[in-house]
Structures are given as structure tokens and as C-alpha cells.
PDB file of N, CA and C in Angstrom:
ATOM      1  N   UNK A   1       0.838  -1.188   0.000  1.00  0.00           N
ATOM      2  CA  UNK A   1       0.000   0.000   0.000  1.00  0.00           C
ATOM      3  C   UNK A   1       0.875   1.240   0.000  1.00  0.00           C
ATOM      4  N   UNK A   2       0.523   2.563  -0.941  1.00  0.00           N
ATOM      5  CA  UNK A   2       1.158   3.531  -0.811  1.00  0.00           C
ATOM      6  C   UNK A   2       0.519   4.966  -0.413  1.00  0.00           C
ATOM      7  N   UNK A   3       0.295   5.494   0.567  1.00  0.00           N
ATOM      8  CA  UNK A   3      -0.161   6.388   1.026  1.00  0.00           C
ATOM      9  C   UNK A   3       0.717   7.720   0.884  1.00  0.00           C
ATOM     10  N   UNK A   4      -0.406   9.039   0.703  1.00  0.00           N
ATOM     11  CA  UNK A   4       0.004  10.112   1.071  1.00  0.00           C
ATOM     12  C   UNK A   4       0.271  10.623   1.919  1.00  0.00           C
ATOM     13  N   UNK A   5       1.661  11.301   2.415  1.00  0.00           N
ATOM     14  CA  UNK A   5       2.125  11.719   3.864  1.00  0.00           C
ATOM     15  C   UNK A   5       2.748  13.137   3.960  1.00  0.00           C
ATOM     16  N   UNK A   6       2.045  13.410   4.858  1.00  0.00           N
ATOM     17  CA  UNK A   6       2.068  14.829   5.328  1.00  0.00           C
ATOM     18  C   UNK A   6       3.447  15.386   5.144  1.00  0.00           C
ATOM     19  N   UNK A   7       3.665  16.674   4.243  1.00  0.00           N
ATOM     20  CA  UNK A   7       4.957  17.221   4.193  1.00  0.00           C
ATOM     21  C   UNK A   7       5.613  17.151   3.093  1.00  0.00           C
ATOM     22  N   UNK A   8       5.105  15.930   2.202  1.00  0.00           N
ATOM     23  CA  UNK A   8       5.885  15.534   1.134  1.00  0.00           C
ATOM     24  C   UNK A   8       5.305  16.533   0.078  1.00  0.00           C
ATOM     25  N   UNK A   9       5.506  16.656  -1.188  1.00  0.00           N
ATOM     26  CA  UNK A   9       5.448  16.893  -2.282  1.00  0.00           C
ATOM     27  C   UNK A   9       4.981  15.732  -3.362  1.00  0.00           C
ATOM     28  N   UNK A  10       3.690  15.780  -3.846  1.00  0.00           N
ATOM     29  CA  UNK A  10       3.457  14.628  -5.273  1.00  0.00           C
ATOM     30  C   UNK A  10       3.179  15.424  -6.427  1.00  0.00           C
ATOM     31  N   UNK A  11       3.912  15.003  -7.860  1.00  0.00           N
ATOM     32  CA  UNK A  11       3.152  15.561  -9.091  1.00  0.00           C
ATOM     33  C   UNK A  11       4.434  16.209  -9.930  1.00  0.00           C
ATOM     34  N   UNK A  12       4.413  16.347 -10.932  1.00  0.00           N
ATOM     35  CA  UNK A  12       5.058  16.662 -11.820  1.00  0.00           C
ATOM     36  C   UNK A  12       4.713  18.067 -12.660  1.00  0.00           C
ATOM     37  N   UNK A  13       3.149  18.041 -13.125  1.00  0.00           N
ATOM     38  CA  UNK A  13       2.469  18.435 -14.196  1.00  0.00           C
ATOM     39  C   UNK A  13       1.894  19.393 -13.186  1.00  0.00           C
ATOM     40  N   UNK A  14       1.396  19.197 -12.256  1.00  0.00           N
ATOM     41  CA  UNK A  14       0.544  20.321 -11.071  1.00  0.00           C
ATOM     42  C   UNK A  14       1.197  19.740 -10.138  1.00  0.00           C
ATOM     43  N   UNK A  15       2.200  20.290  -8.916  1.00  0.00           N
ATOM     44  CA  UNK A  15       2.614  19.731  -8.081  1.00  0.00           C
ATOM     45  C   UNK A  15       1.728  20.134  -6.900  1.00  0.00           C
ATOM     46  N   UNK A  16       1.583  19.029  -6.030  1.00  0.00           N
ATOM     47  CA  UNK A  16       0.521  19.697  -4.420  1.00  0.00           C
ATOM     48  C   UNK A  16       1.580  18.892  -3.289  1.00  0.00           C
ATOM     49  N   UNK A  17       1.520  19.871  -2.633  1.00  0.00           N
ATOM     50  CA  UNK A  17       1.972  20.076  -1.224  1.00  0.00           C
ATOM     51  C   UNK A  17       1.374  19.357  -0.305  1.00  0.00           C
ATOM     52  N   UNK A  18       1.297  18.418   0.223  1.00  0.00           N
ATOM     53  CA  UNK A  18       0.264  17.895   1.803  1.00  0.00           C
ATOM     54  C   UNK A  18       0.776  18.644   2.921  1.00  0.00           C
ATOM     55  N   UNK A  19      -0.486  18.969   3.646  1.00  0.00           N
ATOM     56  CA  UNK A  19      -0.055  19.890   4.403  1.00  0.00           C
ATOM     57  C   UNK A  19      -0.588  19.156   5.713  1.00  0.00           C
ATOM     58  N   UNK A  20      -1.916  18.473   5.896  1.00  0.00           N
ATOM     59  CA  UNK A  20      -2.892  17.989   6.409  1.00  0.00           C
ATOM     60  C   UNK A  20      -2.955  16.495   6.169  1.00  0.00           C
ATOM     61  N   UNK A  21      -3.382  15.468   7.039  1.00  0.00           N
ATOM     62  CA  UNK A  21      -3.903  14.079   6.538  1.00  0.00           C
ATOM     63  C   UNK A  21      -4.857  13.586   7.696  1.00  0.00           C
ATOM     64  N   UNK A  22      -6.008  13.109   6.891  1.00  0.00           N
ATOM     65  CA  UNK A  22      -6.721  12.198   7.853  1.00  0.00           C
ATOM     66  C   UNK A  22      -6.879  11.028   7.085  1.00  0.00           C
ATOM     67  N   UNK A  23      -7.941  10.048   7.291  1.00  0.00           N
ATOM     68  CA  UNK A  23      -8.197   8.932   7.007  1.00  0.00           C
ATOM     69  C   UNK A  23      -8.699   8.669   5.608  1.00  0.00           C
ATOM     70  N   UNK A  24      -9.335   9.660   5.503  1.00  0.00           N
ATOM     71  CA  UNK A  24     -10.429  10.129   3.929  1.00  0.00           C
ATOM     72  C   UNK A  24      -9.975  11.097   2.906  1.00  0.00           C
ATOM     73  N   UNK A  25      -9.396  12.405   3.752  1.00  0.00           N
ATOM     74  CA  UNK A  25      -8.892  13.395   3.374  1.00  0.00           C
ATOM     75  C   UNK A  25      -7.445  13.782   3.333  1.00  0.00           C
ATOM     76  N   UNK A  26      -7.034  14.644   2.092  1.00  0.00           N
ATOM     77  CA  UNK A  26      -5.514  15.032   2.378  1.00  0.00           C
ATOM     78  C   UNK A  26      -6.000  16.935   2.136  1.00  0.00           C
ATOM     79  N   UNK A  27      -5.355  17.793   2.901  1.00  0.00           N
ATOM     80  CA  UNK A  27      -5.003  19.047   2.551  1.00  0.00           C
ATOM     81  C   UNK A  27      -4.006  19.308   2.158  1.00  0.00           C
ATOM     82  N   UNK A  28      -4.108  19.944   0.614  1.00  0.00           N
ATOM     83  CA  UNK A  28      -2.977  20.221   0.199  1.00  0.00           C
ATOM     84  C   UNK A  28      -3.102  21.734  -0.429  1.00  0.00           C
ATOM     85  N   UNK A  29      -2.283  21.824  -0.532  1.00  0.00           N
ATOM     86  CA  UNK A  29      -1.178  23.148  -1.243  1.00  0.00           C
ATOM     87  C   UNK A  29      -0.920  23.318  -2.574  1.00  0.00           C
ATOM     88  N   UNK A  30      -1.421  24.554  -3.707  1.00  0.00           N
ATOM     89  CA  UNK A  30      -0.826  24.018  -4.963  1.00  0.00           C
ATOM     90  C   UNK A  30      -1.503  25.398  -5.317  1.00  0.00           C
ATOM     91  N   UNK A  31      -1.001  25.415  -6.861  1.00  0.00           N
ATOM     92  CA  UNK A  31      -0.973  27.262  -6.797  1.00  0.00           C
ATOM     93  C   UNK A  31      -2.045  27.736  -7.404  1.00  0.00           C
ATOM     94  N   UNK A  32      -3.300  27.335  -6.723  1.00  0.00           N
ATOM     95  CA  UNK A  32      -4.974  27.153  -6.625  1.00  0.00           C
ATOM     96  C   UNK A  32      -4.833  27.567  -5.318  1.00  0.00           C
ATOM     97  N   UNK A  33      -4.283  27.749  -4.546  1.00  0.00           N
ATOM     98  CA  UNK A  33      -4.161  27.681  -3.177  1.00  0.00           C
ATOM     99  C   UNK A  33      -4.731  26.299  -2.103  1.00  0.00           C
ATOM    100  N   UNK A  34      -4.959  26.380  -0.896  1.00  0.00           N
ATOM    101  CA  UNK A  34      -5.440  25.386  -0.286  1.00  0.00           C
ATOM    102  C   UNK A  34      -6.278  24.895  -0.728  1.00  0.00           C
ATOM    103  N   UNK A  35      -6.889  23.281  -0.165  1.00  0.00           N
ATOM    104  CA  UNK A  35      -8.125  22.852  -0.181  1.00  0.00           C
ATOM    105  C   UNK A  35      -7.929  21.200   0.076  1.00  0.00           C
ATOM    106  N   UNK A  36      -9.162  21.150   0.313  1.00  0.00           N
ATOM    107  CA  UNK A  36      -9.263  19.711   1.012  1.00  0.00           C
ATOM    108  C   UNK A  36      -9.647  18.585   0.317  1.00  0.00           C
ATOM    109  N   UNK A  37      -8.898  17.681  -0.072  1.00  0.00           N
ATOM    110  CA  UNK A  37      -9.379  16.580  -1.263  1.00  0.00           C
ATOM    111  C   UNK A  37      -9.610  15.408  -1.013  1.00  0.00           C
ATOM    112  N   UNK A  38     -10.572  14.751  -1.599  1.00  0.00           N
ATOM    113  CA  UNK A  38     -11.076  13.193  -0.776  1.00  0.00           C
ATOM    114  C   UNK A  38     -10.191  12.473  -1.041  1.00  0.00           C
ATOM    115  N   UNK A  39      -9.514  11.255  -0.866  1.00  0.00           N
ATOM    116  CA  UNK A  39      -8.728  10.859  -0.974  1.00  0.00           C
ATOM    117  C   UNK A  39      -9.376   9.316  -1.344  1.00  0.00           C
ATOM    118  N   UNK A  40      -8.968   8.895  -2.485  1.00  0.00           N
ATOM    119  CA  UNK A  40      -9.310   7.767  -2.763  1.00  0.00           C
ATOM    120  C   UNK A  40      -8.280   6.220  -3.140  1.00  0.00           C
ATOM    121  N   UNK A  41      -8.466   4.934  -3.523  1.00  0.00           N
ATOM    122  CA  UNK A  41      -7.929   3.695  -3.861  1.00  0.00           C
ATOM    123  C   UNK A  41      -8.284   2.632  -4.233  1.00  0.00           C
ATOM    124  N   UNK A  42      -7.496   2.040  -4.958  1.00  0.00           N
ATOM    125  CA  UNK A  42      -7.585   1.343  -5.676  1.00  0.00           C
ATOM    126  C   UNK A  42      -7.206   0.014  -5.156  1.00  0.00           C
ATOM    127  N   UNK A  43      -7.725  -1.209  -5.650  1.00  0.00           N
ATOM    128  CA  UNK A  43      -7.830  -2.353  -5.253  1.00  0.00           C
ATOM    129  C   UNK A  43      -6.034  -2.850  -4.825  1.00  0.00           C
ATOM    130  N   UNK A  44      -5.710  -2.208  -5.285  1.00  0.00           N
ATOM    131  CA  UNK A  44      -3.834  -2.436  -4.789  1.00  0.00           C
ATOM    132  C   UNK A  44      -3.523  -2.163  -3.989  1.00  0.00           C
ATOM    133  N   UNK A  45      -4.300  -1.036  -3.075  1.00  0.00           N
ATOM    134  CA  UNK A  45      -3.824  -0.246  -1.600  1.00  0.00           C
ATOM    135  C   UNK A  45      -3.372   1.045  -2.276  1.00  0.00           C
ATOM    136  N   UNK A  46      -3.109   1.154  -3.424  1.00  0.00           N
ATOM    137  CA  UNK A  46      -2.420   2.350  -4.200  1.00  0.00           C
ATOM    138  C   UNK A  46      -3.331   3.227  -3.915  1.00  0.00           C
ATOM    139  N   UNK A  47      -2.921   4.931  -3.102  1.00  0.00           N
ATOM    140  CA  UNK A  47      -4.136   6.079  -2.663  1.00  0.00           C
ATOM    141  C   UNK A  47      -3.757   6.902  -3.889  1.00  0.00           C
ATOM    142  N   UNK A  48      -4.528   7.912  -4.625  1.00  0.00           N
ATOM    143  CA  UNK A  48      -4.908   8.443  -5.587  1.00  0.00           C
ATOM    144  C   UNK A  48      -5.779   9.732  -5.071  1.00  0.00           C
ATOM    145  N   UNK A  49      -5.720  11.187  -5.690  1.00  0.00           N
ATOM    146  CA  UNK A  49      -6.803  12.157  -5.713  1.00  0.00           C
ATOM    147  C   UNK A  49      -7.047  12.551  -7.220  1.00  0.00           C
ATOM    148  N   UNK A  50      -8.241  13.130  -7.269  1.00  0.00           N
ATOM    149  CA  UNK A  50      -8.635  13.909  -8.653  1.00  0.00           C
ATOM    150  C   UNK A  50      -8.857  14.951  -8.612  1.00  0.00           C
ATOM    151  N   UNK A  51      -8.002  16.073  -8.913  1.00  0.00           N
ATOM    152  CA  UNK A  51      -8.494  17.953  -8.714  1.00  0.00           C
ATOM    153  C   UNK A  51      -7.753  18.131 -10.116  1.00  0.00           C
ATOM    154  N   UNK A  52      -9.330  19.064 -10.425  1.00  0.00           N
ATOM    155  CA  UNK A  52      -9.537  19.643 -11.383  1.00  0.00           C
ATOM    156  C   UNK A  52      -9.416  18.857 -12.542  1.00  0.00           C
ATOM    157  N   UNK A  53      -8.486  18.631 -13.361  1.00  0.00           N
ATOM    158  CA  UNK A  53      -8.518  17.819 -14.550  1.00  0.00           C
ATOM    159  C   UNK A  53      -7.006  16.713 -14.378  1.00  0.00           C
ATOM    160  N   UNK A  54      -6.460  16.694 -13.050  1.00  0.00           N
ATOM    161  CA  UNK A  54      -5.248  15.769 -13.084  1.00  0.00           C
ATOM    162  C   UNK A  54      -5.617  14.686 -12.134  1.00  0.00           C
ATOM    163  N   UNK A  55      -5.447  13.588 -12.107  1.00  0.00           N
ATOM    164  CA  UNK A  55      -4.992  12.636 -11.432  1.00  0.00           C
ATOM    165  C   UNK A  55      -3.458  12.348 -10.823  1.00  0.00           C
ATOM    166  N   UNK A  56      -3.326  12.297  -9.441  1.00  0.00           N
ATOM    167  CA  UNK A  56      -1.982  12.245  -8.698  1.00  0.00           C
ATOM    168  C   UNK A  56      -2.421  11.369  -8.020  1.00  0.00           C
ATOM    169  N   UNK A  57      -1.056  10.381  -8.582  1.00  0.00           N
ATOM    170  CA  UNK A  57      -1.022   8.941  -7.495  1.00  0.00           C
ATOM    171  C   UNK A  57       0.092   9.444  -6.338  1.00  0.00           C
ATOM    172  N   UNK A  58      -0.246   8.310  -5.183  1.00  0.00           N
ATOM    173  CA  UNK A  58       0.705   9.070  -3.865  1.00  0.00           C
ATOM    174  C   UNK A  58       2.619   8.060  -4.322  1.00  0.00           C
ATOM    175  N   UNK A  59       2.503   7.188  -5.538  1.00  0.00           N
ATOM    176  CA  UNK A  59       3.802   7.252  -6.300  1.00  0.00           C
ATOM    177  C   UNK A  59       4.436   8.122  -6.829  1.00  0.00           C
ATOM    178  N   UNK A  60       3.359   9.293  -7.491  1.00  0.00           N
ATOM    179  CA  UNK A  60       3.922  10.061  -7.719  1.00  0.00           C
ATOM    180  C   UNK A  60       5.096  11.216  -7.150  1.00  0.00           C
ATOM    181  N   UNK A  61       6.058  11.009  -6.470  1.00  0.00           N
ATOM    182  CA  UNK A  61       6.654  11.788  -6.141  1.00  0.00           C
ATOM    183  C   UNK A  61       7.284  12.980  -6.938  1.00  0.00           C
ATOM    184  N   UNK A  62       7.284  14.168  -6.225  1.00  0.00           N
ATOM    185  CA  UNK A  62       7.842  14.969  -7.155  1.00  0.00           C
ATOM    186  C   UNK A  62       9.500  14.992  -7.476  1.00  0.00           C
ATOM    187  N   UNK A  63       9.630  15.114  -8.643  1.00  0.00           N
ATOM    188  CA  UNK A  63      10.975  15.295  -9.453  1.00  0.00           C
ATOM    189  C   UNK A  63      11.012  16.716  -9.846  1.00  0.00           C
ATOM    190  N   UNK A  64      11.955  17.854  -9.437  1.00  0.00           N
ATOM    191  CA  UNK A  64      12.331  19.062 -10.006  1.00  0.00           C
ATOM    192  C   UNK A  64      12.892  18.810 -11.222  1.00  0.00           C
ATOM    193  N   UNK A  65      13.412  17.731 -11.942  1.00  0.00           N
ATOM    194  CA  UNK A  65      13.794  17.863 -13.056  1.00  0.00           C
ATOM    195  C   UNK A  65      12.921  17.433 -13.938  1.00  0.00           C
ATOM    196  N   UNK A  66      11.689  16.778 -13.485  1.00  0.00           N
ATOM    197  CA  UNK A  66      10.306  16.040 -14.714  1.00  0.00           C
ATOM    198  C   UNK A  66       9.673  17.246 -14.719  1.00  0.00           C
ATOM    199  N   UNK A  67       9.268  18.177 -13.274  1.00  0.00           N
ATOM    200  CA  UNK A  67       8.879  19.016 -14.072  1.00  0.00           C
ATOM    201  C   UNK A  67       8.645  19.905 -14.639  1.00  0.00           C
ATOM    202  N   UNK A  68      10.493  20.685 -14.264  1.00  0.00           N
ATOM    203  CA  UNK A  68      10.777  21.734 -15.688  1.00  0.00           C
ATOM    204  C   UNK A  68      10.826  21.118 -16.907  1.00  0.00           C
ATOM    205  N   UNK A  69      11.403  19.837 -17.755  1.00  0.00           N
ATOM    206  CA  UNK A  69      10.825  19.728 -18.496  1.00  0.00           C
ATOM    207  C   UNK A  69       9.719  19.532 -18.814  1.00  0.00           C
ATOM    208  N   UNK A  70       8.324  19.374 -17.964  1.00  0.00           N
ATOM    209  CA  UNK A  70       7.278  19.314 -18.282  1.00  0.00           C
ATOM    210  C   UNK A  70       6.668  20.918 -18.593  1.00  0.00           C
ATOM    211  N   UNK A  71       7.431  21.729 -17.909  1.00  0.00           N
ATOM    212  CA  UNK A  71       7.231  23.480 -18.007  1.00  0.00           C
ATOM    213  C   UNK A  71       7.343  23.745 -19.500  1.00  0.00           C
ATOM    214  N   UNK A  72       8.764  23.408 -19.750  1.00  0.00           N
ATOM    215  CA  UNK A  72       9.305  23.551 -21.062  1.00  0.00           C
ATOM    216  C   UNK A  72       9.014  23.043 -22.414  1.00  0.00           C
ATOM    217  N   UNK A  73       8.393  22.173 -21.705  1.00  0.00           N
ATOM    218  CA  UNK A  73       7.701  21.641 -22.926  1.00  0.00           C
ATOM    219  C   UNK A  73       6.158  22.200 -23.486  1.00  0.00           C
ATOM    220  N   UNK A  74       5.711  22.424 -22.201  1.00  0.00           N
ATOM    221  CA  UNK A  74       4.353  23.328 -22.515  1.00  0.00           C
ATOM    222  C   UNK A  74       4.544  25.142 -22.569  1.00  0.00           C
ATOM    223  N   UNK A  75       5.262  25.087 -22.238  1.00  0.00           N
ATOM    224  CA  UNK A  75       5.969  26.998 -23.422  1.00  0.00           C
ATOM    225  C   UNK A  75       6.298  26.269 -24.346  1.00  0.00           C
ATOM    226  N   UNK A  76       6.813  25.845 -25.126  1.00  0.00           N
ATOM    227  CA  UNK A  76       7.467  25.217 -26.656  1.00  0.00           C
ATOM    228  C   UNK A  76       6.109  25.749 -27.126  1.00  0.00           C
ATOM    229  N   UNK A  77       5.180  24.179 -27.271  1.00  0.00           N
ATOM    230  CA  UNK A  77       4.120  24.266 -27.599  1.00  0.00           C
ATOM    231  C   UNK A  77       2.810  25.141 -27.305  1.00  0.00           C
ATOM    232  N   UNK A  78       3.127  26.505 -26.539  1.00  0.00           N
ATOM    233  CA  UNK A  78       2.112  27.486 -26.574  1.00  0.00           C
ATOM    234  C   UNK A  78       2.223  28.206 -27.658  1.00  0.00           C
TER     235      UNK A  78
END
């Protein structure tokens, strides 16, 4: 099972901050500002949220280098 934990950083493409954790819920951080997201999973134990139009698995850890090129790649193509 991989859970979201308070403090860390997940995401590449929209990165969010956990700031908060309960059982259901994670509060996170992201430059939407705060807010509180249900926290959901999948038959693997794998925890997952959905805000706005991204999906972030709690694998996802963040990489500073995935995602300036993910920056850079979306200026190219604007």
C-alpha cells in the first residue's frame, strides 16, 4: 500500500503540497491555493486524488527535473 504523507510533495504536471492528513482526506497546497481533497484507492492499496482535470497517485513523487521539463515543454508548444 502507498499512502500520502504529510509534508511531502506529489506531481510533476501540477505539483501539491500535503499539508494535512486524515483517514479520507488530504489538505494540500498548490498554486490554486489550499483545499481539502477526498482521498481515494484502488484495489492495490495504491491512494490516488482527482483535482480539477489531473490525477496524482501518492507514487507520484515529485521530481524538479520532470517538471521543468514538463514546463518547457508546454511553453514550446504554446
Amino acid at each position: 500500500m502507498k499512502a500520502f504523507e504529510t509534508s511531502q510533495s506529489y506531481g510533476n504536471d501540477l505539483t501539491i503540497n500535503v499539508i494535512k492528513r486524515t483517514a479520507k482526506t488530504i489538505t494540500i497546497n498548490t498554486s490554486f491555493g489550499e483545499q481539502r481533497i477526498k482521498v481515494r484507492g484502488q484495489e492495490n492499496g495504491l491512494e490516488y486524488i482527482s483535482f480539477k482535470c489531473w490525477i496524482i497517485y501518492a507514487t507520484d513523487n515529485f521530481d524538479m527535473n520532470e517538471a521543468v521539463k514538463i514546463a518547457n515543454e508546454k511553453a514550446y508548444y504554446s
